[in-house]
N, C-alpha and C. Protein backbone atom coordinates (compact mmCIF):
# COMPACT_ATOMS: atom_id res chain seq x y z
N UNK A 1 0.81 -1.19 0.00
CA UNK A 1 0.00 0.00 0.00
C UNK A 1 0.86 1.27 0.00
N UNK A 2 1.91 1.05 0.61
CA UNK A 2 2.46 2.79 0.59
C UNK A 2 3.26 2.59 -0.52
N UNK A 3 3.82 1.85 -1.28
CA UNK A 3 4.27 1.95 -2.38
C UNK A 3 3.28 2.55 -3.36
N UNK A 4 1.61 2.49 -3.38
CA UNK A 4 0.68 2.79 -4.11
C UNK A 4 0.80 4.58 -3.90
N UNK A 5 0.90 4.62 -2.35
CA UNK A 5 0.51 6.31 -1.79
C UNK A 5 1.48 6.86 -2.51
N UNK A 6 2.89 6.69 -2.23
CA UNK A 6 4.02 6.68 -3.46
C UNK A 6 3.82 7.09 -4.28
N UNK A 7 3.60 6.15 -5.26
CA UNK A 7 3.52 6.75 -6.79
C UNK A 7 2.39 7.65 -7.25
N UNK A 8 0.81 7.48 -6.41
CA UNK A 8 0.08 8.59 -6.60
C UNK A 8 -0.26 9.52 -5.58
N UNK A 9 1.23 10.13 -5.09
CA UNK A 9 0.99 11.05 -4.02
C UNK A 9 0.66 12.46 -4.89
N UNK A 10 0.94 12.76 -6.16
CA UNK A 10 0.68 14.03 -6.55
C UNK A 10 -1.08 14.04 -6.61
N UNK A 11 -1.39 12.65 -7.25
CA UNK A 11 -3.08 12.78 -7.39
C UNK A 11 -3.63 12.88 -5.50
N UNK A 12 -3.12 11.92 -4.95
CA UNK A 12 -3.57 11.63 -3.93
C UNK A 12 -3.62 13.27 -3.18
N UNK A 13 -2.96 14.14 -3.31
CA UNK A 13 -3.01 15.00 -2.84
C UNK A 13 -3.24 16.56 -3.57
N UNK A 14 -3.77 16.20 -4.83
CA UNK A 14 -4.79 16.83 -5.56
C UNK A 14 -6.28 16.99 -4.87
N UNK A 15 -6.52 16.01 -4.22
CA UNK A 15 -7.67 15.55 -3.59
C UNK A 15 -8.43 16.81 -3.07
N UNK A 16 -7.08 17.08 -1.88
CA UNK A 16 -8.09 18.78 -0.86
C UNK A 16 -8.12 19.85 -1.98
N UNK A 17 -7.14 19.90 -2.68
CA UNK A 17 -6.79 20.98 -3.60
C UNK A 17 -8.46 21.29 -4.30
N UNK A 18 -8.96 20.15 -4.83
CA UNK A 18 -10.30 20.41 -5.73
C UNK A 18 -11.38 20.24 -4.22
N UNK A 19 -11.49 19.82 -3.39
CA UNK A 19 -12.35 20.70 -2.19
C UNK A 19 -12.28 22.12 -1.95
N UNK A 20 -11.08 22.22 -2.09
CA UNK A 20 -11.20 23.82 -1.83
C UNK A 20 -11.56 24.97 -2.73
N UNK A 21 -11.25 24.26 -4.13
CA UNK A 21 -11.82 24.77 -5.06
C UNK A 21 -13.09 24.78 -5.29
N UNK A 22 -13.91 23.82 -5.11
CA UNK A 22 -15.02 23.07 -5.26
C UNK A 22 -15.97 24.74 -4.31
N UNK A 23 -15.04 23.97 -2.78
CA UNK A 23 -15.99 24.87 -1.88
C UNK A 23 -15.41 26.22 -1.03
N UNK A 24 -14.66 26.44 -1.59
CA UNK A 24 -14.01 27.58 -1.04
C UNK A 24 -14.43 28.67 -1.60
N UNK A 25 -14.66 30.22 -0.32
CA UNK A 25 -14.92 30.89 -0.85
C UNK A 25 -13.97 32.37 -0.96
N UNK A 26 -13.32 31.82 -2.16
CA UNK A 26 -11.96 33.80 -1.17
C UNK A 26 -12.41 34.97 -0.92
N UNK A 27 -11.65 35.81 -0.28
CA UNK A 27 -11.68 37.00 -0.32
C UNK A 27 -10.14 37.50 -0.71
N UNK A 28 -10.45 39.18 -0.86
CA UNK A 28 -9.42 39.78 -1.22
C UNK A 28 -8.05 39.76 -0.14
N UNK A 29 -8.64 40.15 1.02
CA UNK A 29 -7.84 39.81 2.53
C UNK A 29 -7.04 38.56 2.47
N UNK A 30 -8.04 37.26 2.13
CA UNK A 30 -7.93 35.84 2.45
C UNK A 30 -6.78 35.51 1.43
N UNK A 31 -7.09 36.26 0.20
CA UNK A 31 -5.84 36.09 -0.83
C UNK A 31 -4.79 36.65 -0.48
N UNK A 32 -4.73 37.79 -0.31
CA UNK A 32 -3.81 38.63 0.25
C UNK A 32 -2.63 38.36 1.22
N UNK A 33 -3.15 37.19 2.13
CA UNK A 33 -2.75 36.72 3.46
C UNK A 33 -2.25 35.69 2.76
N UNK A 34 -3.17 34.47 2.25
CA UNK A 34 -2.60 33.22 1.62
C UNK A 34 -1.61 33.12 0.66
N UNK A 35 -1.64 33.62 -0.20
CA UNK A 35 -0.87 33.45 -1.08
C UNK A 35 0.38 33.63 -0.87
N UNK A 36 0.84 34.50 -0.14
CA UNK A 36 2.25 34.53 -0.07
C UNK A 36 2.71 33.40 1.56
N UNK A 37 1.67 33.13 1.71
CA UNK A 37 2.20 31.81 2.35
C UNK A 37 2.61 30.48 1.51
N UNK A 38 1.52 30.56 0.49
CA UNK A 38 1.92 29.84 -0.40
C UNK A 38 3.48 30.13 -1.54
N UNK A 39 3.36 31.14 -1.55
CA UNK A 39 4.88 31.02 -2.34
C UNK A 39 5.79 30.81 -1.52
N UNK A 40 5.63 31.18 -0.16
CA UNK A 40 6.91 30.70 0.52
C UNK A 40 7.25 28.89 0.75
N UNK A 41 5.64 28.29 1.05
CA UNK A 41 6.32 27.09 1.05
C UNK A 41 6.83 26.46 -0.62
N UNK A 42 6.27 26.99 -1.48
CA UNK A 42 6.56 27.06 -2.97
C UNK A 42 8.89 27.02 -2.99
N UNK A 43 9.19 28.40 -2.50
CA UNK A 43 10.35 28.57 -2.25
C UNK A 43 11.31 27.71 -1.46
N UNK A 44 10.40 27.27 -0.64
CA UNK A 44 11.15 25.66 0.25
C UNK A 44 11.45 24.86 -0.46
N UNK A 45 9.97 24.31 -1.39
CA UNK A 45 10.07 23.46 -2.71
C UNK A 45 11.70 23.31 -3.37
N UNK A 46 11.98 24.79 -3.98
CA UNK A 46 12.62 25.15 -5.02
C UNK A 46 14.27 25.07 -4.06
N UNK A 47 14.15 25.17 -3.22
CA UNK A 47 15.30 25.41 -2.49
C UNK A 47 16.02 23.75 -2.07
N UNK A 48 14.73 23.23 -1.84
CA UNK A 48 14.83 21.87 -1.38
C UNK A 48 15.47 21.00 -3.02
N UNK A 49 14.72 20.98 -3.99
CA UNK A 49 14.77 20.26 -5.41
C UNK A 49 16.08 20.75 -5.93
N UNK A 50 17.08 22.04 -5.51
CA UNK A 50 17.89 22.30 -6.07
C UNK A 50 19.29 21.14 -5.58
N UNK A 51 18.93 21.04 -4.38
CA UNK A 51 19.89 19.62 -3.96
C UNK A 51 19.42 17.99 -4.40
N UNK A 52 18.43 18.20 -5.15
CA UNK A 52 17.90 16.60 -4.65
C UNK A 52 17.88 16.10 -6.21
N UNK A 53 17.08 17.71 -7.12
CA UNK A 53 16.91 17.33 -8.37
C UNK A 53 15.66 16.37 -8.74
N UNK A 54 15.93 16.06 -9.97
CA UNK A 54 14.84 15.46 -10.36
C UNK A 54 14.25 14.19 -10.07
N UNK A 55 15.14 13.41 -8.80
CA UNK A 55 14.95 12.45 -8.32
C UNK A 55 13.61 12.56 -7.89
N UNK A 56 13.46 13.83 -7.30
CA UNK A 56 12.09 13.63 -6.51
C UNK A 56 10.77 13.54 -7.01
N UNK A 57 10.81 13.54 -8.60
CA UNK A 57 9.43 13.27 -9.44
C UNK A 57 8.90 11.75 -10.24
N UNK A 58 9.92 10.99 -9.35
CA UNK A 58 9.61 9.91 -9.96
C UNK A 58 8.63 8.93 -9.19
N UNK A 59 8.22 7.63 -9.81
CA UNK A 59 7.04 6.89 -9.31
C UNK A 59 7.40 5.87 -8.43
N UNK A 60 8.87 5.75 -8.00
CA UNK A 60 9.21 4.93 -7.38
C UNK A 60 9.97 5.86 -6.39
N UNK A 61 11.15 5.25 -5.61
CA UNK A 61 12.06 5.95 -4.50
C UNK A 61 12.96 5.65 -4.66
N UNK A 62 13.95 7.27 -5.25
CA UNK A 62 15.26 6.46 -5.52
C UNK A 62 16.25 8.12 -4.92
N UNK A 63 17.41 7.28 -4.70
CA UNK A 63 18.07 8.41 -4.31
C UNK A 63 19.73 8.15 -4.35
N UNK A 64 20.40 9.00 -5.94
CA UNK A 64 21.91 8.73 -6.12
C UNK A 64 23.04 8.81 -4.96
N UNK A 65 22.16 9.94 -4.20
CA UNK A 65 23.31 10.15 -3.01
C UNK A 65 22.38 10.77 -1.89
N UNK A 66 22.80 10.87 -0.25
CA UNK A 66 22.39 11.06 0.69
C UNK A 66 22.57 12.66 0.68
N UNK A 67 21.76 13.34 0.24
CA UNK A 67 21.61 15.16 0.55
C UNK A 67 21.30 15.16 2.03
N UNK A 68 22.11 15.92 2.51
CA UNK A 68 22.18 16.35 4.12
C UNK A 68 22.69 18.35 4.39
N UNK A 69 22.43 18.73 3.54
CA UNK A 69 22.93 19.70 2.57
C UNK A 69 21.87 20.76 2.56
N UNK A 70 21.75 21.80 2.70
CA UNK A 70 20.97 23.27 2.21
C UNK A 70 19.80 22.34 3.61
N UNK A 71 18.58 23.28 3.02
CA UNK A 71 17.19 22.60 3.77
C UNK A 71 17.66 21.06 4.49
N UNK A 72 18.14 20.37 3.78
CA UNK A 72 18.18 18.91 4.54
C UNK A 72 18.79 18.92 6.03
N UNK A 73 19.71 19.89 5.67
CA UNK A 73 20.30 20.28 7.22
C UNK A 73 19.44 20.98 8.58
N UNK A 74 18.49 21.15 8.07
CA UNK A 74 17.54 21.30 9.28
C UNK A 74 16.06 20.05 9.69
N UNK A 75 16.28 19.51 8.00
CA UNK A 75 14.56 19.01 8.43
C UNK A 75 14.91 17.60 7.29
N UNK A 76 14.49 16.53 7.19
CA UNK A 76 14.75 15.93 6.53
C UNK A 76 13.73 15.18 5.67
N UNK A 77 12.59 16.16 5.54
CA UNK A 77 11.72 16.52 4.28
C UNK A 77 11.45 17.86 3.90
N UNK A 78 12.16 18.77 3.66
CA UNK A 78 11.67 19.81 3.08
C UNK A 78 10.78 19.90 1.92
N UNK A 79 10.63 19.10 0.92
CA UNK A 79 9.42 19.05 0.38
C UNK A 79 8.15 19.38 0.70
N UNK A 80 8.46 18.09 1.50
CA UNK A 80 6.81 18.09 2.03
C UNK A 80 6.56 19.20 3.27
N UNK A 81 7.33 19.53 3.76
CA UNK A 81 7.54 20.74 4.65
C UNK A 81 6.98 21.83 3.63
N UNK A 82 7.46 21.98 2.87
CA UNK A 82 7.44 22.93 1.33
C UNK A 82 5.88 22.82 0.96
N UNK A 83 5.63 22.02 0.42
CA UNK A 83 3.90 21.57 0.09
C UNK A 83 2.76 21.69 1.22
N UNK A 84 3.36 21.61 2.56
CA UNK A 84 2.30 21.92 3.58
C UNK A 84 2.34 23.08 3.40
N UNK A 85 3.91 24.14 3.78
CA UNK A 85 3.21 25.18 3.59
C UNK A 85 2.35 26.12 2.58
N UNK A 86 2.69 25.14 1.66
CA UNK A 86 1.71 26.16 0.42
C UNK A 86 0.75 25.63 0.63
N UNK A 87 0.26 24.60 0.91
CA UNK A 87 -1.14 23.69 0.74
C UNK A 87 -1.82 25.13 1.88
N UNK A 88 -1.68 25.10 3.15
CA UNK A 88 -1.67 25.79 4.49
C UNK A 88 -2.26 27.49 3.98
N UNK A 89 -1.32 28.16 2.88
CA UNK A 89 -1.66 29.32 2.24
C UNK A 89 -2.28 29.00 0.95
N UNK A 90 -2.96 28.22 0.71
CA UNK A 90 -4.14 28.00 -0.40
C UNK A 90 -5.39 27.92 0.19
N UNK A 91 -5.45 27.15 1.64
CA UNK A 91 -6.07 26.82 1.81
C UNK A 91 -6.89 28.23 2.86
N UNK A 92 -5.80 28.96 3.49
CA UNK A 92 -6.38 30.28 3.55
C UNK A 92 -7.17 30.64 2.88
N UNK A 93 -5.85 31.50 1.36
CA UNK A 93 -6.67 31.69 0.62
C UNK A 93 -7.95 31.83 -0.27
N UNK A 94 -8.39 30.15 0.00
CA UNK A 94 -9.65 29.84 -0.56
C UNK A 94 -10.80 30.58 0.40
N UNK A 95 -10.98 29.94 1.68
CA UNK A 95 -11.49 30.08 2.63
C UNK A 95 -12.34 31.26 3.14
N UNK A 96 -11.67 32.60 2.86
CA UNK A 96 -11.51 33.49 3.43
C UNK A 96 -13.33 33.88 3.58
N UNK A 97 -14.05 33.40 3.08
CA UNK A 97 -15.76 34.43 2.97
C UNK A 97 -16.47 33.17 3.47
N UNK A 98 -15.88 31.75 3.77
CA UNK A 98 -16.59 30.56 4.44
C UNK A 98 -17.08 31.07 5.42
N UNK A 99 -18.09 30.67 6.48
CA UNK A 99 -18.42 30.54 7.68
C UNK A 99 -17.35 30.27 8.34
N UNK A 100 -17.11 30.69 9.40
CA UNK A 100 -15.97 30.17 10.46
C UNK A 100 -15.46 28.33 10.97
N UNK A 101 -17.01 27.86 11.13
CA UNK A 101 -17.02 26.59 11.57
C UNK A 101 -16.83 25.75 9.79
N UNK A 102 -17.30 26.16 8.99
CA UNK A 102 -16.40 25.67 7.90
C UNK A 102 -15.09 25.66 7.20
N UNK A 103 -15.05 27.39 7.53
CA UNK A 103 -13.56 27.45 6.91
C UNK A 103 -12.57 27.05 7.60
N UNK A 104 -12.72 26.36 8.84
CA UNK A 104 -11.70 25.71 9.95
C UNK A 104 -12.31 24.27 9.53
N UNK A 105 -12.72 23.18 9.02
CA UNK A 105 -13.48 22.48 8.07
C UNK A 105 -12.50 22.24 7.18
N UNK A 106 -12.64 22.71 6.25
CA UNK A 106 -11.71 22.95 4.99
C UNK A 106 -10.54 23.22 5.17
N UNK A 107 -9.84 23.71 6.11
CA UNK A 107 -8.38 24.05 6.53
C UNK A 107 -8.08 22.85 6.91
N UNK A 108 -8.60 22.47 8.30
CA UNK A 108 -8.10 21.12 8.81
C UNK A 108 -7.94 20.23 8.15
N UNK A 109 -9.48 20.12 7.28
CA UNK A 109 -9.13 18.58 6.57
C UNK A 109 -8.53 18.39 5.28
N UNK A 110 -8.36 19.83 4.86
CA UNK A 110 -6.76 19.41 4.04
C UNK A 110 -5.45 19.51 4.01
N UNK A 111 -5.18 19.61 5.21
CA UNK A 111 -4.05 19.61 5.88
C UNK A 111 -4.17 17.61 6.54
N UNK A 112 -5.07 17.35 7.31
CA UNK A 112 -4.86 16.20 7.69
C UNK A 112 -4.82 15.06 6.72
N UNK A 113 -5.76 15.29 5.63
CA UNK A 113 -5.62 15.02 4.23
C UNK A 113 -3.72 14.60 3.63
N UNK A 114 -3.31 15.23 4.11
CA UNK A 114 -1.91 15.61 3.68
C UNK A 114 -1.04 14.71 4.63
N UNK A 115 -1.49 15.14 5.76
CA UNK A 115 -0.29 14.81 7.30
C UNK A 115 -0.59 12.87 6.91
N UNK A 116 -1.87 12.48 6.84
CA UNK A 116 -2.30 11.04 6.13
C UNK A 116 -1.49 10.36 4.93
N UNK A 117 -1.67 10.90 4.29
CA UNK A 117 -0.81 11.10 2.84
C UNK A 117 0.67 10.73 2.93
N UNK A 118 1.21 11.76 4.17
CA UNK A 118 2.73 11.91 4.31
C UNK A 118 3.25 11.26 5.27
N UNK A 119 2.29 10.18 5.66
CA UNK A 119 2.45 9.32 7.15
C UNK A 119 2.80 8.16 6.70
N UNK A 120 2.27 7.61 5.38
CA UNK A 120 2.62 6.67 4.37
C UNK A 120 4.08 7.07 3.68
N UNK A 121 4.08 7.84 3.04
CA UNK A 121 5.05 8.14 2.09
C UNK A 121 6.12 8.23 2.74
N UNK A 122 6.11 9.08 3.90
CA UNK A 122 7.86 8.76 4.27
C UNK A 122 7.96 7.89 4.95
N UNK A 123 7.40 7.28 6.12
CA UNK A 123 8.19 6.50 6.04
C UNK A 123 8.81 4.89 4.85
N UNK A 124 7.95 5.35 4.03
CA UNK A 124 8.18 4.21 2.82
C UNK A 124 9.67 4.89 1.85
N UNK A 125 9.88 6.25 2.11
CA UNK A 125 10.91 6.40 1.80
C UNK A 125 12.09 6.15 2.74
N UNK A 126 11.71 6.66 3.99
CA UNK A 126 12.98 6.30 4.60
C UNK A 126 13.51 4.85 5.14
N UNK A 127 12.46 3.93 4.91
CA UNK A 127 12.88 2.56 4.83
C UNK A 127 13.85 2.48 3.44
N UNK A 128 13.58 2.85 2.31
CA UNK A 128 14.73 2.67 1.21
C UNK A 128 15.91 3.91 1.61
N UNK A 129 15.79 4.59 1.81
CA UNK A 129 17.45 5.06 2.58
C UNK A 129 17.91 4.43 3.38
N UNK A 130 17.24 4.18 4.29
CA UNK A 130 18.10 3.09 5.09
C UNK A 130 18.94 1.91 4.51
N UNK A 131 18.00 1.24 3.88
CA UNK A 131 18.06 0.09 3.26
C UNK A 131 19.39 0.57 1.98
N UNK A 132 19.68 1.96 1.30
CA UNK A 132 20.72 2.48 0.36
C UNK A 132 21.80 3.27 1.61
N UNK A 133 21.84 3.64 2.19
CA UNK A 133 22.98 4.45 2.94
C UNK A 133 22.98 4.02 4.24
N UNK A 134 22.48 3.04 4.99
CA UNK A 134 22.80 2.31 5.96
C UNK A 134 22.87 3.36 7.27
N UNK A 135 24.14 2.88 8.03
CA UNK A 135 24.68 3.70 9.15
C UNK A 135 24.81 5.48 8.58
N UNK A 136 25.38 5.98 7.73
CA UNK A 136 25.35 7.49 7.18
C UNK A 136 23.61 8.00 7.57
N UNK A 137 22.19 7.21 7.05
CA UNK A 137 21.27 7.69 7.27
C UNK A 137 20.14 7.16 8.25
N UNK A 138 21.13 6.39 9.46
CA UNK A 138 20.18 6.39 10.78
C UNK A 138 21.26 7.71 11.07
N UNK A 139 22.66 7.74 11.57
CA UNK A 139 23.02 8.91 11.51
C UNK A 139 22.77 10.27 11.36
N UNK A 140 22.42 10.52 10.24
CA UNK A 140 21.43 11.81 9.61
C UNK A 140 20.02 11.51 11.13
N UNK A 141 19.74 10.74 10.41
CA UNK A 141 17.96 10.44 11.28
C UNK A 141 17.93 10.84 13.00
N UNK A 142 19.42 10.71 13.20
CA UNK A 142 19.46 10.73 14.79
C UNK A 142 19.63 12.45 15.20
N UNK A 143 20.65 12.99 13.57
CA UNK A 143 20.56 14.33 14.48
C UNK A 143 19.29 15.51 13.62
N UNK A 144 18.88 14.79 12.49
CA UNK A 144 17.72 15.82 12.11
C UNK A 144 16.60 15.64 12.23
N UNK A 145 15.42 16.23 12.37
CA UNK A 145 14.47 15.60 12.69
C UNK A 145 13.59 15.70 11.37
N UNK A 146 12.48 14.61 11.34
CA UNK A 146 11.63 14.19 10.40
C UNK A 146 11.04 15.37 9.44
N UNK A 147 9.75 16.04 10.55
CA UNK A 147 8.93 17.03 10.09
C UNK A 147 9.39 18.34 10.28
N UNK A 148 9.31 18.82 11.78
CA UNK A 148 9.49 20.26 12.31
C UNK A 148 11.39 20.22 12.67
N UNK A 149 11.33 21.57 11.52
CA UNK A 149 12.71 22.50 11.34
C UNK A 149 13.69 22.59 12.90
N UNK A 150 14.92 21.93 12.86
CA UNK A 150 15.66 22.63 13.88
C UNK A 150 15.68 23.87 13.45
N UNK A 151 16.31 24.68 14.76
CA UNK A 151 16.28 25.87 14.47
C UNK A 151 18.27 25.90 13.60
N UNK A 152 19.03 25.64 14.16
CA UNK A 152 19.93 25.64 13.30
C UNK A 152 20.63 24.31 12.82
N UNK A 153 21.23 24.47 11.79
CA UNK A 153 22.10 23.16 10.85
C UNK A 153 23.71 22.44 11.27
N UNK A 154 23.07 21.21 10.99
CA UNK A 154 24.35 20.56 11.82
C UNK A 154 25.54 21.04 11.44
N UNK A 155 26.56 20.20 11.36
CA UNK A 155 27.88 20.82 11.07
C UNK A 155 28.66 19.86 9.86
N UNK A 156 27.46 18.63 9.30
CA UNK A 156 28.12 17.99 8.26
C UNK A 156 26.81 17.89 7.44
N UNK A 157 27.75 18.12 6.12
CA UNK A 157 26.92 18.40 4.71
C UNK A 157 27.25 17.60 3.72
N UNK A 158 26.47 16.93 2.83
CA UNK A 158 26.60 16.44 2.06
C UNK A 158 25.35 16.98 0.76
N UNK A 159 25.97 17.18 -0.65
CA UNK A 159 25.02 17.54 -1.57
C UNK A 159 25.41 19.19 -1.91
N UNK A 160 25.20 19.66 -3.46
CA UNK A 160 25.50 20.77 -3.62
C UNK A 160 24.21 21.20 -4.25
N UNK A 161 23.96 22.49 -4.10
CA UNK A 161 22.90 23.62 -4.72
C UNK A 161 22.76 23.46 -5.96
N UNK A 162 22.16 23.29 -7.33
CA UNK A 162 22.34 22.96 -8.53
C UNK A 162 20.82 23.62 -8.96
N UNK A 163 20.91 24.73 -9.40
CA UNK A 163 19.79 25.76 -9.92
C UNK A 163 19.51 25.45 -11.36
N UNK A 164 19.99 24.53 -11.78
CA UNK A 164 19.76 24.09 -13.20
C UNK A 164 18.97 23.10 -13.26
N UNK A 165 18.28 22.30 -12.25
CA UNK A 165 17.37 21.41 -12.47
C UNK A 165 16.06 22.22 -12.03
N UNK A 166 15.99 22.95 -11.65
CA UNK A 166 14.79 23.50 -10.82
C UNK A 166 13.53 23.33 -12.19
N UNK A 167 13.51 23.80 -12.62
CA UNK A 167 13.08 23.98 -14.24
C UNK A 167 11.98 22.62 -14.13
N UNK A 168 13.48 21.80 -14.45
CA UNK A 168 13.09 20.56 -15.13
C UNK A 168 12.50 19.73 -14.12
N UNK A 169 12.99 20.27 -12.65
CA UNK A 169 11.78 19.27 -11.78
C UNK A 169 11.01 19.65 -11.56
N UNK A 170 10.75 21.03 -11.04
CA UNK A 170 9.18 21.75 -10.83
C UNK A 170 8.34 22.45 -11.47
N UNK A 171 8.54 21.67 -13.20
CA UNK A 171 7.42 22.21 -13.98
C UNK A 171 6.68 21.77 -14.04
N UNK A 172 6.06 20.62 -13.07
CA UNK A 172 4.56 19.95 -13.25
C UNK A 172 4.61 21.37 -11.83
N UNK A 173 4.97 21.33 -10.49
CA UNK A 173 4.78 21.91 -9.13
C UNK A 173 4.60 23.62 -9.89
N UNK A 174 5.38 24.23 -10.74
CA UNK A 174 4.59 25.69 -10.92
C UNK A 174 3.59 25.59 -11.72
N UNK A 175 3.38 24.72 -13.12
CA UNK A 175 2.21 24.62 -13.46
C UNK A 175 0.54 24.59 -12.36
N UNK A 176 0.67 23.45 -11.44
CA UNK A 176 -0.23 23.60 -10.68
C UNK A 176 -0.26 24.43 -9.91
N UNK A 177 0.98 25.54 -8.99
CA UNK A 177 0.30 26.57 -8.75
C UNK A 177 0.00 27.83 -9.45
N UNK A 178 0.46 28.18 -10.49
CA UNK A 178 -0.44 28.80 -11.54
C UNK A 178 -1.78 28.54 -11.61
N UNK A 179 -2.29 27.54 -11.60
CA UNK A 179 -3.59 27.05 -11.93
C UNK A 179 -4.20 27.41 -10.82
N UNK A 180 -3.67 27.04 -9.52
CA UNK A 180 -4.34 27.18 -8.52
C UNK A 180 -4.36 28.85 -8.13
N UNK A 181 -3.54 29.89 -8.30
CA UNK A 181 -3.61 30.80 -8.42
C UNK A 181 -4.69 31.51 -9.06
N UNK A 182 -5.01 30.91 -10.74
CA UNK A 182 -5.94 31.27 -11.52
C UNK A 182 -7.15 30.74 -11.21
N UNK A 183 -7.72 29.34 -10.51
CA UNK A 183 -8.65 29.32 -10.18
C UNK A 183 -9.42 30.20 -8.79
N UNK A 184 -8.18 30.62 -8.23
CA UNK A 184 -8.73 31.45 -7.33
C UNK A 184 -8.71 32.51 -7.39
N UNK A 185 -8.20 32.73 -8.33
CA UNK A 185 -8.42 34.41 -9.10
C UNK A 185 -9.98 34.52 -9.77
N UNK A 186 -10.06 33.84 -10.75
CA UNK A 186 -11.07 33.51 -11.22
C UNK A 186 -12.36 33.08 -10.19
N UNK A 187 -12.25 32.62 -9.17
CA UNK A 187 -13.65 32.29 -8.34
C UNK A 187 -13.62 33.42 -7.48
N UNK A 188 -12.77 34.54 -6.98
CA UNK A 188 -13.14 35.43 -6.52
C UNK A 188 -13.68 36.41 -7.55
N UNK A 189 -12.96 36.45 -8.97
CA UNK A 189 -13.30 37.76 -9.52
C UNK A 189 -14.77 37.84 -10.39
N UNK A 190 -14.41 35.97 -10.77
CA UNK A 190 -15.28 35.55 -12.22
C UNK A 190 -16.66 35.27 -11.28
N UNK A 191 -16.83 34.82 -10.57
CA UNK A 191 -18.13 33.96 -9.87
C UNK A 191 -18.71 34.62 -8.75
């Protein structure tokens, strides 16, 4: 099964994305506020993929070398660190003209939506690191933590910055937030 969550974690977590679309209602404020929450976890994304590359768009789990390096040095998913927080400022965003007891509704449950999602997936990844880098990534595991950011970075790095894949890995990840941008442009302005 988590090999399944795996390979359709982008659909699988399309899921809240079209709830919120579906039933979300923005405001100008709500955009205002969200969105640049969302580009920031967007920027985690981009910051994170510049060490990791295009490994991270594939349907299986694979990984040439152990990145411990940029973002990895505090958290050892910045991705998905990255995707909550934009998910987190979309989901503002949408929200903003809901009822209270809904738009806390729609926040929560696509966020838990997610935390579900990502409860499968890593650890199905970090069983194959283990299983590829052995002692180096219980190591890592012992001094970084999973989800929530130390506040500062250890003192050994592995992996370099490489701004030339960004492109080529997160052109499905800006396509969809474009879209998601425009649909919520469009349901505040158009509807």
């Amino acid at each position: 099964m988590d090999a399944f969550f795996f390979k359709n974690r982008g659909l699988l977590l399309a899921l809240p994305a079209l709830v919120l679309v579906i039933f979300g209602v923005p405001t100008l404020h709500a955009i205002a506020l969200g969105v640049p929450i969302a580009l920031l976890g967007e920027l985690v994304r981009i910051w994170a993929v510049g060490y990791t590359g295009v490994t991270t768009r594939g349907d299986h789990v694979e990984a040439p070398q152990l990145v411990t390096a940029g973002p990895y040095a505090f958290v050892r998913n910045p991705l998905y660190v990255g995707n909550f927080i934009t998910a987190l400022g979309f989901a503002v965003a949408f929200t903003g003209a809901n009822p209270p007891a809904i738009r806390l509704l729609l926040v929560v449950a696509a966020l838990a939506w997610m935390l579900l999602v990502y409860a499968i997936v890593v650890p199905h990844e970090e069983r194959f690191l283990a299983r590829t880098f052995g002692e180096p990534f219980e190591q890592y595991c012992r001094r970084v933590p999973r989800i929530v950011p130390r506040l500062f970075p250890g003192t050994e790095f592995a992996g370099t910055w490489e701004g030339s894949v960004i492109w080529r890995a997160e052109t499905r990840t800006f396509v969809t937030f474009v879209v998601m941008l425009a649909l919520l442009l469009g349901k505040r302005f158009l509807l």
